[in-house]
ModelCIF file with pLDDT and N, C-alpha, C, O atoms, coordinates in Angstrom:
data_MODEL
#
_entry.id   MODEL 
#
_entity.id                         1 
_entity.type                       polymer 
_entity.pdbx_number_of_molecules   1 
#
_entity_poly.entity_id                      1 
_entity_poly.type                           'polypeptide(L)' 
_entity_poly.nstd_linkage                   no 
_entity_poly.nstd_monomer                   no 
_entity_poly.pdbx_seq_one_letter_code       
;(UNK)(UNK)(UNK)(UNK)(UNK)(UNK)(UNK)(UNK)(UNK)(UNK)(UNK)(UNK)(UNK)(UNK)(UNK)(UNK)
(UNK)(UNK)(UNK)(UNK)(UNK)(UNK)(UNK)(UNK)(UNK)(UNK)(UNK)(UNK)(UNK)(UNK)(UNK)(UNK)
(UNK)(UNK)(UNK)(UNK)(UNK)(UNK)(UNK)(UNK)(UNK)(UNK)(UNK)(UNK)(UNK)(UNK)(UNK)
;
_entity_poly.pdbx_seq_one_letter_code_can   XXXXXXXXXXXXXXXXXXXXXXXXXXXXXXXXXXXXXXXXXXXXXXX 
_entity_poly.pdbx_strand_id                 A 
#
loop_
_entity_poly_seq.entity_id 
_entity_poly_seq.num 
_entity_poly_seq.mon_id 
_entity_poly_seq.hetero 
1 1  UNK n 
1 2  UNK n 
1 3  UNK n 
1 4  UNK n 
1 5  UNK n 
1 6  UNK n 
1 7  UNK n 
1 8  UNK n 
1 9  UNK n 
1 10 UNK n 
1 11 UNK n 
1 12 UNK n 
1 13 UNK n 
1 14 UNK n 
1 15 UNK n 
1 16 UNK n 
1 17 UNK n 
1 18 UNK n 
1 19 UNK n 
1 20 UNK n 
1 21 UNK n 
1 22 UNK n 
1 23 UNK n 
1 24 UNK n 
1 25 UNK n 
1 26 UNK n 
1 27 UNK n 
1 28 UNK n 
1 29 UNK n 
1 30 UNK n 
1 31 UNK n 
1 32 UNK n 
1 33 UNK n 
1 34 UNK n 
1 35 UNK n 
1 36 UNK n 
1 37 UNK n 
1 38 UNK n 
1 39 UNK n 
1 40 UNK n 
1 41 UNK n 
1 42 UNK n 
1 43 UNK n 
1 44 UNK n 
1 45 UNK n 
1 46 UNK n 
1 47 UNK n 
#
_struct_asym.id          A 
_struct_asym.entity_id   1 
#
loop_
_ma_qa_metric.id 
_ma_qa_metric.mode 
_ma_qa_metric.name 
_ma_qa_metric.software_group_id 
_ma_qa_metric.type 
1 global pLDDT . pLDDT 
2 local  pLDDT . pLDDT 
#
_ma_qa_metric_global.metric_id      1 
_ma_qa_metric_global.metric_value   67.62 
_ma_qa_metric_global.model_id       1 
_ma_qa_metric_global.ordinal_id     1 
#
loop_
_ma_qa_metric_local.label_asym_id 
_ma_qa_metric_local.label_comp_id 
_ma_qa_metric_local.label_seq_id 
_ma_qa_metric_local.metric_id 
_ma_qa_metric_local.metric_value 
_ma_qa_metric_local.model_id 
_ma_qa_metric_local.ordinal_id 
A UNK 1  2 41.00 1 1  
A UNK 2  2 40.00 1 2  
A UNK 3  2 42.00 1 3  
A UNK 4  2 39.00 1 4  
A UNK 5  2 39.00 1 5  
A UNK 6  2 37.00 1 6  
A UNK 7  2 38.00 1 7  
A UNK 8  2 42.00 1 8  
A UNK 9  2 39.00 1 9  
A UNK 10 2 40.00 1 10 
A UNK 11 2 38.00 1 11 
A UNK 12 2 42.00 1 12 
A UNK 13 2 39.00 1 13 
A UNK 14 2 38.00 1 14 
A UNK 15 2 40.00 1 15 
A UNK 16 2 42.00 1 16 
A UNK 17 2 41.00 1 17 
A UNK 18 2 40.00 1 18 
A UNK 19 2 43.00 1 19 
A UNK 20 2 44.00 1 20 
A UNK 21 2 42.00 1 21 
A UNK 22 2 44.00 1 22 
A UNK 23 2 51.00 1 23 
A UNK 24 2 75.00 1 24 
A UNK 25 2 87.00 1 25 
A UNK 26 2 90.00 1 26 
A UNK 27 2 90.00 1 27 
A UNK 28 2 93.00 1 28 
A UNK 29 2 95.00 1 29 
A UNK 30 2 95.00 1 30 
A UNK 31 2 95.00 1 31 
A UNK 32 2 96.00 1 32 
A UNK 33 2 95.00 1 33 
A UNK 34 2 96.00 1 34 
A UNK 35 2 96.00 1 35 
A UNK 36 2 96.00 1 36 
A UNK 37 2 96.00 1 37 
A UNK 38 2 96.00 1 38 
A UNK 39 2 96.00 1 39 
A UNK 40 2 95.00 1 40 
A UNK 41 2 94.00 1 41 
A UNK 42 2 96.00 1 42 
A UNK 43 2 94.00 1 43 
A UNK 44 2 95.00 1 44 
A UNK 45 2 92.00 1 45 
A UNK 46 2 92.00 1 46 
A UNK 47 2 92.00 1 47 
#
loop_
_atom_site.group_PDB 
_atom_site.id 
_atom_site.type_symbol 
_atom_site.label_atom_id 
_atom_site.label_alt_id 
_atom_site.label_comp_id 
_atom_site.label_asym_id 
_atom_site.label_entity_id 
_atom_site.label_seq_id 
_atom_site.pdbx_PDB_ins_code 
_atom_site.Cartn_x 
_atom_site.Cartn_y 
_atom_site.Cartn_z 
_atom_site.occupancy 
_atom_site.B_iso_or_equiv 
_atom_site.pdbx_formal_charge 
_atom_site.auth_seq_id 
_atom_site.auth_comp_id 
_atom_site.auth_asym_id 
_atom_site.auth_atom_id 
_atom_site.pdbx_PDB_model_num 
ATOM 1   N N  . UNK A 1 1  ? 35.440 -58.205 23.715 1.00 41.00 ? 1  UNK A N  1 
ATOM 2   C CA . UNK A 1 1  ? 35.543 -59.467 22.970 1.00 41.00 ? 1  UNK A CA 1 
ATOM 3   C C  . UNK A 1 1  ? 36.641 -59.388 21.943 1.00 41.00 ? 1  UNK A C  1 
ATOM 4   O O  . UNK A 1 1  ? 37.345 -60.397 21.902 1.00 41.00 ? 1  UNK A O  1 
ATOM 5   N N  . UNK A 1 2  ? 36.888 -58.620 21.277 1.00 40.00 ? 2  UNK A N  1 
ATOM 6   C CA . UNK A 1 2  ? 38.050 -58.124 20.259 1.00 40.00 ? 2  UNK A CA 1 
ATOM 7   C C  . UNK A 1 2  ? 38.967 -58.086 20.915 1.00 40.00 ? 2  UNK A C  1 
ATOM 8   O O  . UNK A 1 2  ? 39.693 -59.044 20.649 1.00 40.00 ? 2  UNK A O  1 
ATOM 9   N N  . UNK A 1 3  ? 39.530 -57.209 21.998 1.00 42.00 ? 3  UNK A N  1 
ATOM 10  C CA . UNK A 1 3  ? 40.534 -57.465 22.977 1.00 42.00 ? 3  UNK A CA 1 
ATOM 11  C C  . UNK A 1 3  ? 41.125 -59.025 23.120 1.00 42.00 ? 3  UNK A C  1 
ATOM 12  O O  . UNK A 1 3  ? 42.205 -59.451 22.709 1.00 42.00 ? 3  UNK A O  1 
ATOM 13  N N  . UNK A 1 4  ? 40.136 -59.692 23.791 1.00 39.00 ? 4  UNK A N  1 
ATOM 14  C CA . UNK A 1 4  ? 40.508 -61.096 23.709 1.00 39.00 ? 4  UNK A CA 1 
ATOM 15  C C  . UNK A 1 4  ? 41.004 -61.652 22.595 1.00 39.00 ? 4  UNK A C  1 
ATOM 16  O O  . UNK A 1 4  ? 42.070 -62.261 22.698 1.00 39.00 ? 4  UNK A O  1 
ATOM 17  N N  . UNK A 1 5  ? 40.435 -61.574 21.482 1.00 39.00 ? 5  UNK A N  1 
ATOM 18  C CA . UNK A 1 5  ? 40.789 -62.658 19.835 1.00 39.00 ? 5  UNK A CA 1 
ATOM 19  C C  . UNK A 1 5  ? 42.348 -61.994 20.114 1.00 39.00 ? 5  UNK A C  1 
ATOM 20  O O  . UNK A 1 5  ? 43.344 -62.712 20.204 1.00 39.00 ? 5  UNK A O  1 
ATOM 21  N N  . UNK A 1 6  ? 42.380 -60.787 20.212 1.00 37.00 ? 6  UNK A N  1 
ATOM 22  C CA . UNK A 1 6  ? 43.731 -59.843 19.741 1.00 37.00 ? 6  UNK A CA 1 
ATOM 23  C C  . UNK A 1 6  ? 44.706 -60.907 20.907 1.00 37.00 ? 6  UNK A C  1 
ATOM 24  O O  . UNK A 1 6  ? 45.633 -61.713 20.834 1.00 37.00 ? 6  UNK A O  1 
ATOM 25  N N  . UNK A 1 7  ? 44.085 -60.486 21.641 1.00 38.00 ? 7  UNK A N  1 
ATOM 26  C CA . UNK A 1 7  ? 45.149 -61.330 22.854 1.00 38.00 ? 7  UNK A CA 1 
ATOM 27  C C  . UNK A 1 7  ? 45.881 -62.747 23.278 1.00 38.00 ? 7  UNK A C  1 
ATOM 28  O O  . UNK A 1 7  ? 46.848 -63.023 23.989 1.00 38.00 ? 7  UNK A O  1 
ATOM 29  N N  . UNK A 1 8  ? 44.538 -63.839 22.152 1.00 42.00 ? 8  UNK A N  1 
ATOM 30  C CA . UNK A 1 8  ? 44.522 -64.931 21.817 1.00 42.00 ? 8  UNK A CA 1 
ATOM 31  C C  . UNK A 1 8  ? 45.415 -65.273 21.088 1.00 42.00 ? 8  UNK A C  1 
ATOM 32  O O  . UNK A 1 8  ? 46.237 -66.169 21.283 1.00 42.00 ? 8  UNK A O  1 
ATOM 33  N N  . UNK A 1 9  ? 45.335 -64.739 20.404 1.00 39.00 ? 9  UNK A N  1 
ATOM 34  C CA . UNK A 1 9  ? 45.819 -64.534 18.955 1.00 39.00 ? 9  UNK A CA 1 
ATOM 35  C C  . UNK A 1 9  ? 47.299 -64.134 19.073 1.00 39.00 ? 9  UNK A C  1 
ATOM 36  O O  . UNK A 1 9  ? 48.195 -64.571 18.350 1.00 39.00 ? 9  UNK A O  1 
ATOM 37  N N  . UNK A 1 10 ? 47.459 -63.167 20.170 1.00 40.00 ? 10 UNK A N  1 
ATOM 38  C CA . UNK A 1 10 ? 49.337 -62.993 20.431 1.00 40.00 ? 10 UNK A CA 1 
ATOM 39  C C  . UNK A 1 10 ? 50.151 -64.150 21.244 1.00 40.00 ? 10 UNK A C  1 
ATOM 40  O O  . UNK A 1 10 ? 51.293 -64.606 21.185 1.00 40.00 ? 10 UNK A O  1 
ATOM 41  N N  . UNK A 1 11 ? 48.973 -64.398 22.044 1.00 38.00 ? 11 UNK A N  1 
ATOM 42  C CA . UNK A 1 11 ? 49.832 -65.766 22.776 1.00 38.00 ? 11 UNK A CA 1 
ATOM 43  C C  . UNK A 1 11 ? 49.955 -67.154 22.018 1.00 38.00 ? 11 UNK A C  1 
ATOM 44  O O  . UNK A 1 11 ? 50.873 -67.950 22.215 1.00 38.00 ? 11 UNK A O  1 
ATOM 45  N N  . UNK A 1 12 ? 48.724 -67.374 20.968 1.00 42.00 ? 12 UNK A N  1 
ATOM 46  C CA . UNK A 1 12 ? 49.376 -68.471 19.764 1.00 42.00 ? 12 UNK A CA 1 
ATOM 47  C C  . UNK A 1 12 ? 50.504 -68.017 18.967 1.00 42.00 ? 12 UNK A C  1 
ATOM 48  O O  . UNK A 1 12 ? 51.137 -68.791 18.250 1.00 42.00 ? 12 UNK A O  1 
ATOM 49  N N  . UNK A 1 13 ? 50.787 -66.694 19.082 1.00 39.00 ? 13 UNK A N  1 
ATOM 50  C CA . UNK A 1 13 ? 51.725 -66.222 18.143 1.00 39.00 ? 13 UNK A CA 1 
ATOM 51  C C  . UNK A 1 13 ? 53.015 -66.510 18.842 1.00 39.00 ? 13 UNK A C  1 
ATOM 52  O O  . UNK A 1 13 ? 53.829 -67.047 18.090 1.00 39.00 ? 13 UNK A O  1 
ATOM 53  N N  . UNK A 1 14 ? 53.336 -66.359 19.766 1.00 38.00 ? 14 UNK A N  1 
ATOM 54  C CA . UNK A 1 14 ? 53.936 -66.701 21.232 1.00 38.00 ? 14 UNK A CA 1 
ATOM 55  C C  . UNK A 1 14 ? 54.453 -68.072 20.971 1.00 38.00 ? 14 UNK A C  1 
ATOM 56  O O  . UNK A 1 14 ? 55.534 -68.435 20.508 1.00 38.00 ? 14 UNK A O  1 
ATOM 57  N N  . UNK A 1 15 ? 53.415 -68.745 21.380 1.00 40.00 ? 15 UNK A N  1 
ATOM 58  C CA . UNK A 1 15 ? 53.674 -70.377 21.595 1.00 40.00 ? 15 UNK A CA 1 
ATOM 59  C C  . UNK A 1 15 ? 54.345 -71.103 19.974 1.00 40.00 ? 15 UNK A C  1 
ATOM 60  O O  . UNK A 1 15 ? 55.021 -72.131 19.924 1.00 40.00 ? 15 UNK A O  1 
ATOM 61  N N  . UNK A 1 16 ? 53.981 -70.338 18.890 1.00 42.00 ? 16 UNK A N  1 
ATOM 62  C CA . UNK A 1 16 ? 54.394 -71.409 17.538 1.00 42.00 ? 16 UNK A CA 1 
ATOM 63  C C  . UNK A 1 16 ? 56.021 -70.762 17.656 1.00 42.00 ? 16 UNK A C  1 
ATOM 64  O O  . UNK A 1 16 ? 57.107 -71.338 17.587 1.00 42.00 ? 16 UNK A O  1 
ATOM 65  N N  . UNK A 1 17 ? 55.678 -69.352 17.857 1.00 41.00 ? 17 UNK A N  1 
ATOM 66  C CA . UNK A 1 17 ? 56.914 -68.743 18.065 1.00 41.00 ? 17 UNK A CA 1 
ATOM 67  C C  . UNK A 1 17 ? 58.366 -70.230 18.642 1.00 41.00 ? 17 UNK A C  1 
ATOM 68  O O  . UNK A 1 17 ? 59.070 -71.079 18.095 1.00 41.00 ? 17 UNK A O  1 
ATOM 69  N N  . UNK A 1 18 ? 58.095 -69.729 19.957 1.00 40.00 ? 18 UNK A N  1 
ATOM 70  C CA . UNK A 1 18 ? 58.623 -70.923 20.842 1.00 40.00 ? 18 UNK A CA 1 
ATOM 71  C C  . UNK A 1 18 ? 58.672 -72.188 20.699 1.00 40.00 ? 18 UNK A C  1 
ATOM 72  O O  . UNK A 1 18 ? 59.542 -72.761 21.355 1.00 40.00 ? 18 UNK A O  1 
ATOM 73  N N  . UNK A 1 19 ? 57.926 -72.883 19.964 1.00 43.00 ? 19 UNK A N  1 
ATOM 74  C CA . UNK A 1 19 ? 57.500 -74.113 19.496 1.00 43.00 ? 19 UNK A CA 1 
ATOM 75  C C  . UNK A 1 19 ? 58.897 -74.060 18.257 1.00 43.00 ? 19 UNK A C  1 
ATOM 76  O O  . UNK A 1 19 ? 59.899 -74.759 18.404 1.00 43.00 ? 19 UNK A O  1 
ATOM 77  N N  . UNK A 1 20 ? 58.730 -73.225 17.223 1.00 44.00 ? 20 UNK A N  1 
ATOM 78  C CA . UNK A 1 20 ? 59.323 -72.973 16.060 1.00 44.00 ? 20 UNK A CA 1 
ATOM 79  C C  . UNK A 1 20 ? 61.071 -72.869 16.652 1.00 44.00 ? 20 UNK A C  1 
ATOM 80  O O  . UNK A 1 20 ? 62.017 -73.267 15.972 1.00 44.00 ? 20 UNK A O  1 
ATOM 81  N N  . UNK A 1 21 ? 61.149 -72.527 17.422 1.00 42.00 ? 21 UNK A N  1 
ATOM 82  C CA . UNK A 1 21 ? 62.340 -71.952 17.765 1.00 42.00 ? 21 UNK A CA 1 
ATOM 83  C C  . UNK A 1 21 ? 62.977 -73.130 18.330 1.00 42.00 ? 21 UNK A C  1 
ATOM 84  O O  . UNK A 1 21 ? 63.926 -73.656 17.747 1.00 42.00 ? 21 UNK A O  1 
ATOM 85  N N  . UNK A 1 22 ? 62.444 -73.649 19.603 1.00 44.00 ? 22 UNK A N  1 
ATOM 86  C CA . UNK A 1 22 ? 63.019 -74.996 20.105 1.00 44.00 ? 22 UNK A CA 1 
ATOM 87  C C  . UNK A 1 22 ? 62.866 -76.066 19.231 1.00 44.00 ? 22 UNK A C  1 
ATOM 88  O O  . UNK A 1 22 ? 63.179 -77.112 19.799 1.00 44.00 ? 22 UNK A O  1 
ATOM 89  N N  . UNK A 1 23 ? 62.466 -76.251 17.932 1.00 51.00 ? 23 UNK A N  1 
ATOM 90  C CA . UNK A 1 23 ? 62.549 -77.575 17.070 1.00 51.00 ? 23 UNK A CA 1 
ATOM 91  C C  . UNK A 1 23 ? 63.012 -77.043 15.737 1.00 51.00 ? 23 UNK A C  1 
ATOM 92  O O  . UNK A 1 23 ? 62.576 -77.394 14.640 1.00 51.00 ? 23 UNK A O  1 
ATOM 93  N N  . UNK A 1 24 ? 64.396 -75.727 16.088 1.00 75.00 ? 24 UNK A N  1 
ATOM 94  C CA . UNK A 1 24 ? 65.147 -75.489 14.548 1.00 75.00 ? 24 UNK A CA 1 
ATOM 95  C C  . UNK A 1 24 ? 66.062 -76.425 14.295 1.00 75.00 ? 24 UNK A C  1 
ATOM 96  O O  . UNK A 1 24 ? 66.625 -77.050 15.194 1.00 75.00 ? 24 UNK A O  1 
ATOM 97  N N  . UNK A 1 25 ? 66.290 -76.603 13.018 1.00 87.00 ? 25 UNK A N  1 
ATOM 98  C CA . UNK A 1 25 ? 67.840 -77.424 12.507 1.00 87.00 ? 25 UNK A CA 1 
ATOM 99  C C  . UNK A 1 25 ? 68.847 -76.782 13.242 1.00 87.00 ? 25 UNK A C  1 
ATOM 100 O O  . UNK A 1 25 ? 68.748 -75.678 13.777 1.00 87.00 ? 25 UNK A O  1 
ATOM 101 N N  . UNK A 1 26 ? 69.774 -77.490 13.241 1.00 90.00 ? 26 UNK A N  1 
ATOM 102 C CA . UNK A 1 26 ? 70.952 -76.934 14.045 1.00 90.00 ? 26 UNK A CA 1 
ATOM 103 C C  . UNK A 1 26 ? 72.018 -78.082 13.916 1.00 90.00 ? 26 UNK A C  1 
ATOM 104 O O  . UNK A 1 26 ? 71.689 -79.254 14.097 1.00 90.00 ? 26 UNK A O  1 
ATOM 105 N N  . UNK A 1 27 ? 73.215 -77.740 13.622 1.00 90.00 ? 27 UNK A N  1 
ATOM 106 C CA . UNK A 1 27 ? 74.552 -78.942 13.482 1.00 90.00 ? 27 UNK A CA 1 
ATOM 107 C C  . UNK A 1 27 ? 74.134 -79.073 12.036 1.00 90.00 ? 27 UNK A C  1 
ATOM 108 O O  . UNK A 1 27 ? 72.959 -78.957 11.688 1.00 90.00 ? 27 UNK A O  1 
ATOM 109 N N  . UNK A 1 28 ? 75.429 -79.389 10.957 1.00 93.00 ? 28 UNK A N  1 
ATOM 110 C CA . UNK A 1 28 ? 75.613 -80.172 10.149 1.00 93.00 ? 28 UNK A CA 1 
ATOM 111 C C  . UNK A 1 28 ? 74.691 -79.146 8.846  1.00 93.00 ? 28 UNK A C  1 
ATOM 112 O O  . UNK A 1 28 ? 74.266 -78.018 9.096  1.00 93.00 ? 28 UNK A O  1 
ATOM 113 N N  . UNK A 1 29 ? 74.532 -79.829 7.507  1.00 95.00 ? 29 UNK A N  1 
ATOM 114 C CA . UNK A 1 29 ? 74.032 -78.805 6.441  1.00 95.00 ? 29 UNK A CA 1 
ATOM 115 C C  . UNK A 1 29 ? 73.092 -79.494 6.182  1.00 95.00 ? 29 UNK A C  1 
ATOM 116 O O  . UNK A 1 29 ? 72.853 -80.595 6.679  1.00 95.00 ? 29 UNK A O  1 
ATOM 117 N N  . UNK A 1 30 ? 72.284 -78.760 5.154  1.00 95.00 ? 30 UNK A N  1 
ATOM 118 C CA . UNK A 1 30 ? 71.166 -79.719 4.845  1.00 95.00 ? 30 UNK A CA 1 
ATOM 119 C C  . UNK A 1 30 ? 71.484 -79.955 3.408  1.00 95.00 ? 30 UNK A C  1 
ATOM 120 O O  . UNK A 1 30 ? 70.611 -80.456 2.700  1.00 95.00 ? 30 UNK A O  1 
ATOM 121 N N  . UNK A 1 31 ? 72.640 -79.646 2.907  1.00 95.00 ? 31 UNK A N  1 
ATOM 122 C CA . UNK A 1 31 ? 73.135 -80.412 1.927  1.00 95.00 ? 31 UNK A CA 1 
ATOM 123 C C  . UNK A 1 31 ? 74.556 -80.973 1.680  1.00 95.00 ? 31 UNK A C  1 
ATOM 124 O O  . UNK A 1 31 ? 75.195 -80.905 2.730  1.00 95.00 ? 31 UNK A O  1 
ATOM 125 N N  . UNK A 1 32 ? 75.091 -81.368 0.928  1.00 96.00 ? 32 UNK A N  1 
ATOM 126 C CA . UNK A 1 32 ? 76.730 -81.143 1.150  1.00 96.00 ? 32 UNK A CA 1 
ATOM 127 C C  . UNK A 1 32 ? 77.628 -80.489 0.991  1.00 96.00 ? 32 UNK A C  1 
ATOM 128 O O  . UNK A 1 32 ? 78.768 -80.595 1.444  1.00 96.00 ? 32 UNK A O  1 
ATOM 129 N N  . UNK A 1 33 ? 77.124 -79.653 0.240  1.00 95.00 ? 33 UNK A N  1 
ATOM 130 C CA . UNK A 1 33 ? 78.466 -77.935 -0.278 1.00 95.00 ? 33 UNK A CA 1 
ATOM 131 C C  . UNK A 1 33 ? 78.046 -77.761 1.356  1.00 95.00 ? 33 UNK A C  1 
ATOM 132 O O  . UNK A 1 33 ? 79.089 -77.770 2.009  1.00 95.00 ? 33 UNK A O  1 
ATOM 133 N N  . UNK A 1 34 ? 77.116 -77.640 2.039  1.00 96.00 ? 34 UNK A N  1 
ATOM 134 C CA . UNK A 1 34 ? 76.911 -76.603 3.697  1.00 96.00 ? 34 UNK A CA 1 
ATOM 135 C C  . UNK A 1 34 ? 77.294 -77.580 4.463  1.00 96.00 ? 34 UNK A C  1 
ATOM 136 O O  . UNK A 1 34 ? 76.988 -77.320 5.627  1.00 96.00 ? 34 UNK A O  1 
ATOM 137 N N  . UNK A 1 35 ? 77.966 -78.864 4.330  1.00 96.00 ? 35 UNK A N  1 
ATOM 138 C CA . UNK A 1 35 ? 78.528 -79.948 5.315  1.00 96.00 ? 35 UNK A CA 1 
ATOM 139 C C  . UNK A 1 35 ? 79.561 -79.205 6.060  1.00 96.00 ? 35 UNK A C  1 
ATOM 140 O O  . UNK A 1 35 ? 80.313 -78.517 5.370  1.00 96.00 ? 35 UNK A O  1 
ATOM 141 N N  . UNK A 1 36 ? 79.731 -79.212 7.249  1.00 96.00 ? 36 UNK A N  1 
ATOM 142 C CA . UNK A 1 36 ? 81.067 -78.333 8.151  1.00 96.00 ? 36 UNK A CA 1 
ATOM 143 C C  . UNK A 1 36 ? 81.714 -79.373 7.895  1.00 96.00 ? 36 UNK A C  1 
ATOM 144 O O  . UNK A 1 36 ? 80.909 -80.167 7.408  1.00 96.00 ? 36 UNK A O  1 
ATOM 145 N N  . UNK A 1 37 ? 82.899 -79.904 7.954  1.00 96.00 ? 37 UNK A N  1 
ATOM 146 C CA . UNK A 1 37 ? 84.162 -80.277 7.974  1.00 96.00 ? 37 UNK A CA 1 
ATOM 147 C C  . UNK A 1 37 ? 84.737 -81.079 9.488  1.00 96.00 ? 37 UNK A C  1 
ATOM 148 O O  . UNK A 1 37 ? 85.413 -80.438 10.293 1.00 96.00 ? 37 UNK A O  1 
ATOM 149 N N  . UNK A 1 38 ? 84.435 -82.266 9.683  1.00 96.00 ? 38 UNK A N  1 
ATOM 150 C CA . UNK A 1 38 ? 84.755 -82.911 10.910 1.00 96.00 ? 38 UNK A CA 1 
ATOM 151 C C  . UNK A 1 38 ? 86.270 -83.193 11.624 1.00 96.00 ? 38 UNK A C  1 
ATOM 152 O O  . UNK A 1 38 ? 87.186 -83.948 11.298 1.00 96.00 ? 38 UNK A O  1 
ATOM 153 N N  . UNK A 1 39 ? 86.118 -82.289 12.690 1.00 96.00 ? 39 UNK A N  1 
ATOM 154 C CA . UNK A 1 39 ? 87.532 -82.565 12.968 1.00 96.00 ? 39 UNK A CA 1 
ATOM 155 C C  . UNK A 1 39 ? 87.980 -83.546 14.504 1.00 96.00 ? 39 UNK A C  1 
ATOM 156 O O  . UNK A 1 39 ? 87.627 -83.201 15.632 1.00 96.00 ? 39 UNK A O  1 
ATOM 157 N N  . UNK A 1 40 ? 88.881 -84.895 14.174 1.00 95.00 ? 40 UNK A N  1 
ATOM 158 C CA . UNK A 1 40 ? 89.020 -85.689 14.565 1.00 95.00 ? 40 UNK A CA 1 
ATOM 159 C C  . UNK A 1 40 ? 89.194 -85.677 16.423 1.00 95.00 ? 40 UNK A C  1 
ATOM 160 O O  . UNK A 1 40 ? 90.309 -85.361 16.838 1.00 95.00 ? 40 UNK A O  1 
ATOM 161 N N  . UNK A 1 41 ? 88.451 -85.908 17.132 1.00 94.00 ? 41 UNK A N  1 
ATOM 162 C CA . UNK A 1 41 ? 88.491 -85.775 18.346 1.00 94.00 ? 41 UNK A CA 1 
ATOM 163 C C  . UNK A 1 41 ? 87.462 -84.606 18.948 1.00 94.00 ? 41 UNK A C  1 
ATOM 164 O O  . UNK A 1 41 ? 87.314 -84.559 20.169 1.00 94.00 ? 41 UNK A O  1 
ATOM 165 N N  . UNK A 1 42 ? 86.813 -83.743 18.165 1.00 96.00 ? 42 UNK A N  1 
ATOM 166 C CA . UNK A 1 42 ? 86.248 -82.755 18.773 1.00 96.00 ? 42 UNK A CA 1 
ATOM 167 C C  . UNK A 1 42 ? 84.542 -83.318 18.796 1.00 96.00 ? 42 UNK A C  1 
ATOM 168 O O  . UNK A 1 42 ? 84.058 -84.294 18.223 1.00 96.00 ? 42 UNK A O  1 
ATOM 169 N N  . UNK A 1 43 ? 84.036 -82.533 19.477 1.00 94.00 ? 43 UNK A N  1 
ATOM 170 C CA . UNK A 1 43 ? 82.612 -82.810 20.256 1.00 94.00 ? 43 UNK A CA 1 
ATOM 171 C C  . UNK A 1 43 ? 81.863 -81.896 19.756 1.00 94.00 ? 43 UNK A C  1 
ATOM 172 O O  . UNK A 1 43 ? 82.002 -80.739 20.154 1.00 94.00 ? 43 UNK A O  1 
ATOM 173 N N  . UNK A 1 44 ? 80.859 -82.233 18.725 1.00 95.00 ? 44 UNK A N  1 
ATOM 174 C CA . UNK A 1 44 ? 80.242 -82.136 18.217 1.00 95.00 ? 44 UNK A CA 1 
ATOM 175 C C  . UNK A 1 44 ? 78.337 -82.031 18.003 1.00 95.00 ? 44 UNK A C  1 
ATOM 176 O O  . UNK A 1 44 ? 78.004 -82.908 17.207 1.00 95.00 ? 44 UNK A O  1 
ATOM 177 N N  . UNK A 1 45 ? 77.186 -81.261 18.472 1.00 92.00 ? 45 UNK A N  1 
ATOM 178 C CA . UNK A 1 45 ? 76.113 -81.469 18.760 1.00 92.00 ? 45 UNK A CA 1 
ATOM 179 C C  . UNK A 1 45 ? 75.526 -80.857 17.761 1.00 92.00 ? 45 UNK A C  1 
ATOM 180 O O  . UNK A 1 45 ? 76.018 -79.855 17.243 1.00 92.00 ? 45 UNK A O  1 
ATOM 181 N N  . UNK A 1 46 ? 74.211 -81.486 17.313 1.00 92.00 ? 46 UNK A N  1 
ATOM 182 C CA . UNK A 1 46 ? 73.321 -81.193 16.651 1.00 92.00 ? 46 UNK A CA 1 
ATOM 183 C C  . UNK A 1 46 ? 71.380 -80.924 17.349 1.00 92.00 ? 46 UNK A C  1 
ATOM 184 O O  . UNK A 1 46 ? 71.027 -80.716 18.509 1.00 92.00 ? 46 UNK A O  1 
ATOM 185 N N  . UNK A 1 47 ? 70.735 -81.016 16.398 1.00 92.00 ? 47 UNK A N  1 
ATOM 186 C CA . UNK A 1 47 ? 68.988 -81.125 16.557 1.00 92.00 ? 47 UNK A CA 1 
ATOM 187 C C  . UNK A 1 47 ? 68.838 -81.286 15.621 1.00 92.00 ? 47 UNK A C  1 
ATOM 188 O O  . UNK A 1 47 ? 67.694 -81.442 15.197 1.00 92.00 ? 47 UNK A O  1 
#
């Protein structure tokens, strides 16, 4: 039964993991001193 919680317990660790990871900030700053600098014509992606 301990086995299991332990095991439970790694695969929620797992999933927020993954969860956490595919819904990071990404592109652009989250303030304006960390704003990148846009340069005219280039292609640009964020999340």
């Amino acid at each position: 039964m301990k086995k299991i919680v332990i095991a439970g317990t790694a695969i929620s660790i797992i999933v927020l993991t993954i969860i956490s990871s595919a819904s990071a900030f990404e592109g652009g700053g989250r303030k304006p001193s960390e704003a990148p600098l846009v340069t005219v014509g280039q292609h640009y992606t964020g999340q």
